[in-house]
C-alpha atoms as a PDB file:
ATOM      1  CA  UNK A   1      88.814 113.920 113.006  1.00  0.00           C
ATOM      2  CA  UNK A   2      92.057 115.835 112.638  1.00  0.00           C
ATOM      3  CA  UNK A   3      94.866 113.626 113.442  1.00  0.00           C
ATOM      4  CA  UNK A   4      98.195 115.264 115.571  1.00  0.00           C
ATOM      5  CA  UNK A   5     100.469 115.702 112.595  1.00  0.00           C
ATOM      6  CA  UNK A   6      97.536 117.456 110.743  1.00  0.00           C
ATOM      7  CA  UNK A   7      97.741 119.833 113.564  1.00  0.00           C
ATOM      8  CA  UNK A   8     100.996 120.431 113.982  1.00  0.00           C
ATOM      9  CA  UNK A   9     101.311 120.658 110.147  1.00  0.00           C
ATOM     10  CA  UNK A  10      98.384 123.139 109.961  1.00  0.00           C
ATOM     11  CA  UNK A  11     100.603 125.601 112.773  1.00  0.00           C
ATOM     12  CA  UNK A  12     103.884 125.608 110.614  1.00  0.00           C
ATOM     13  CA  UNK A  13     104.362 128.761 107.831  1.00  0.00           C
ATOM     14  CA  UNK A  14     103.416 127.891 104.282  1.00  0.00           C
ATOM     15  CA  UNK A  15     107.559 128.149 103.865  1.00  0.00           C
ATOM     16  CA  UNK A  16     107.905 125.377 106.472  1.00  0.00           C
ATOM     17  CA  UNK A  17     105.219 123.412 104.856  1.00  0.00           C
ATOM     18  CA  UNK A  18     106.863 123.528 101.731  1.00  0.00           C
ATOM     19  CA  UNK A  19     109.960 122.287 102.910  1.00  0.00           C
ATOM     20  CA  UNK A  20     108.422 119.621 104.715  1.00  0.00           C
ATOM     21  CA  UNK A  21     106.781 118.423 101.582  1.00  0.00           C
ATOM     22  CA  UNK A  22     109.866 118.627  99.981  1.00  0.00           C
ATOM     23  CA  UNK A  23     111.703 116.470 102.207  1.00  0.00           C
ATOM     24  CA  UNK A  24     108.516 114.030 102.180  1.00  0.00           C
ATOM     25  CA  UNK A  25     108.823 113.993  98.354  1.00  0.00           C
ATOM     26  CA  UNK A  26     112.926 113.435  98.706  1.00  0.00           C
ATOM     27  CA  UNK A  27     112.087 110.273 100.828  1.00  0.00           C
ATOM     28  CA  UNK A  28     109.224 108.833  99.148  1.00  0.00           C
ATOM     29  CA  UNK A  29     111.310 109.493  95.224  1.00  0.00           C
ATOM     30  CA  UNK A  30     114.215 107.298  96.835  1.00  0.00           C
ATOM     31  CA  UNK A  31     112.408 104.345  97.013  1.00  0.00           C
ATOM     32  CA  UNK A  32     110.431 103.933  93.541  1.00  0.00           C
ATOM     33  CA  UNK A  33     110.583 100.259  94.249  1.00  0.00           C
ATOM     34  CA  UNK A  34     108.066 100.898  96.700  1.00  0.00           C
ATOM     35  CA  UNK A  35     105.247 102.753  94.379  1.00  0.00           C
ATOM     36  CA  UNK A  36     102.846 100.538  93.194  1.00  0.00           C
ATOM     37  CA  UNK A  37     102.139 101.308  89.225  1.00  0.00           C
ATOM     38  CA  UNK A  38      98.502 101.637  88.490  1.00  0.00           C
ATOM     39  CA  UNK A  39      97.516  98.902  85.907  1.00  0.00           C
ATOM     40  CA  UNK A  40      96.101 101.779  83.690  1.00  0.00           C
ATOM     41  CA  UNK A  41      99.545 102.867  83.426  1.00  0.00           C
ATOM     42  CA  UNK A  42     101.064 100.055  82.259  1.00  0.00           C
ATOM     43  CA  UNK A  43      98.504  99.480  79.740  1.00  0.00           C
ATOM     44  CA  UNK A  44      99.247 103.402  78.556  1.00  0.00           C
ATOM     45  CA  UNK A  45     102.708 102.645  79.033  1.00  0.00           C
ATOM     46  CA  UNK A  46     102.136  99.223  76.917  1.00  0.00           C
ATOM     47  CA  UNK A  47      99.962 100.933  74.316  1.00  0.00           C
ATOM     48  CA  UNK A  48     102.808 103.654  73.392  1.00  0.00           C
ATOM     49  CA  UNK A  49     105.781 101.498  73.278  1.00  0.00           C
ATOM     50  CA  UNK A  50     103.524  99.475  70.458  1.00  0.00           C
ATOM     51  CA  UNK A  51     102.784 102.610  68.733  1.00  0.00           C
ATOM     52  CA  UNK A  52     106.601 103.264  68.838  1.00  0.00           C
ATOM     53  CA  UNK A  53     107.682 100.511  67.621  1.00  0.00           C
ATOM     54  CA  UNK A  54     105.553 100.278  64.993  1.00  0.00           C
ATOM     55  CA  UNK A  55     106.872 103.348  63.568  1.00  0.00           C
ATOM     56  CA  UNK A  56     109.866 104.535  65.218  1.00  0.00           C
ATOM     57  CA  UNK A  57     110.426 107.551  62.751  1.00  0.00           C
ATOM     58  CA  UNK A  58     106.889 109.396  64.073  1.00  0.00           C
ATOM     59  CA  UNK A  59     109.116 109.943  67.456  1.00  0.00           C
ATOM     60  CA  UNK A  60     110.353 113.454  67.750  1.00  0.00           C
ATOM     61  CA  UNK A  61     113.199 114.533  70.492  1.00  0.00           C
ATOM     62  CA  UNK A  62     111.635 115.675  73.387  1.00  0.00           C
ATOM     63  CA  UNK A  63     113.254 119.552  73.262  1.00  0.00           C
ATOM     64  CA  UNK A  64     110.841 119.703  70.172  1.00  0.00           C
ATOM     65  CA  UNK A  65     107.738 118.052  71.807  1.00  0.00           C
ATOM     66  CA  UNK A  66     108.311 120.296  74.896  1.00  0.00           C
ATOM     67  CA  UNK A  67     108.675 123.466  72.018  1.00  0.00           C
ATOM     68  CA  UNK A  68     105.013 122.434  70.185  1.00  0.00           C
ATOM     69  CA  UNK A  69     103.514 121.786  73.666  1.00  0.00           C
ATOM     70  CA  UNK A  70     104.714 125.123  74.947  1.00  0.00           C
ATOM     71  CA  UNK A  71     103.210 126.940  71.404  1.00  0.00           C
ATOM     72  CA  UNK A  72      99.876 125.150  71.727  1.00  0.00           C
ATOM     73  CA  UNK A  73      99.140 125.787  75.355  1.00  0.00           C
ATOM     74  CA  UNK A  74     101.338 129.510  75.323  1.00  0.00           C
ATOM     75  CA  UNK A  75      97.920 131.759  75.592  1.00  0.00           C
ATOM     76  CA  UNK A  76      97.054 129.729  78.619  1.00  0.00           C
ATOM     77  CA  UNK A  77     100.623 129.488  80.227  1.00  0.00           C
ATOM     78  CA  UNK A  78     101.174 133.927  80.102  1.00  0.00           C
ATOM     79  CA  UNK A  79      97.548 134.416  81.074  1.00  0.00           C
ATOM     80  CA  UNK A  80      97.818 131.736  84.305  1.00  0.00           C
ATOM     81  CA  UNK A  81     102.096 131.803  84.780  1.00  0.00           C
ATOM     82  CA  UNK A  82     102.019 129.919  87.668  1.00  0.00           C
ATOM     83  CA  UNK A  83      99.539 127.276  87.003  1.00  0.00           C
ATOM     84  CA  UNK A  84     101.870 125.883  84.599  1.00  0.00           C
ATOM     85  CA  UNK A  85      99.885 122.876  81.679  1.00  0.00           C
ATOM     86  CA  UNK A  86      97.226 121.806  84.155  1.00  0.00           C
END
């Protein structure tokens, strides 16, 4: 069953969708508070800080992480530009 705002949501441009979504998004990012974190997050979350701290000098600045992830996945990214790492 397609609910009222699906319609009207469905009629607007895919430019007007956009922005809509991007005002959702705006809304929804000023309240963090209100996100519930999965437990499996946490636990990631959790698991890395341990891994940090247990050897702090294995961390590399993220301009550099961002630079090897770009290398390793660079085939994919030019062949696919706008379906970015997925």
């Amino acid at each position: 069953m397609t609910t009222t705002i699906e319609k009207e949501f469905r009629s607007l441009t895919v430019a007007e969708r956009v922005n809509l979504v991007e005002e959702l998004w705006e809304q929804v990012a000023a309240e963090p508070e209100a996100l519930p974190v999965p437990d499996w997050q946490i636990k990631e979350l959790e698991r890395r800080r341990r891994l940090f701290q247990a050897n702090p000098q294995r961390a590399i600045p993220w301009p550099q992480a961002k630079a090897q992830i770009l290398k390793r996945h660079a085939k994919r990214l030019i062949e696919n530009p706008g379906r970015g790492l997925t």
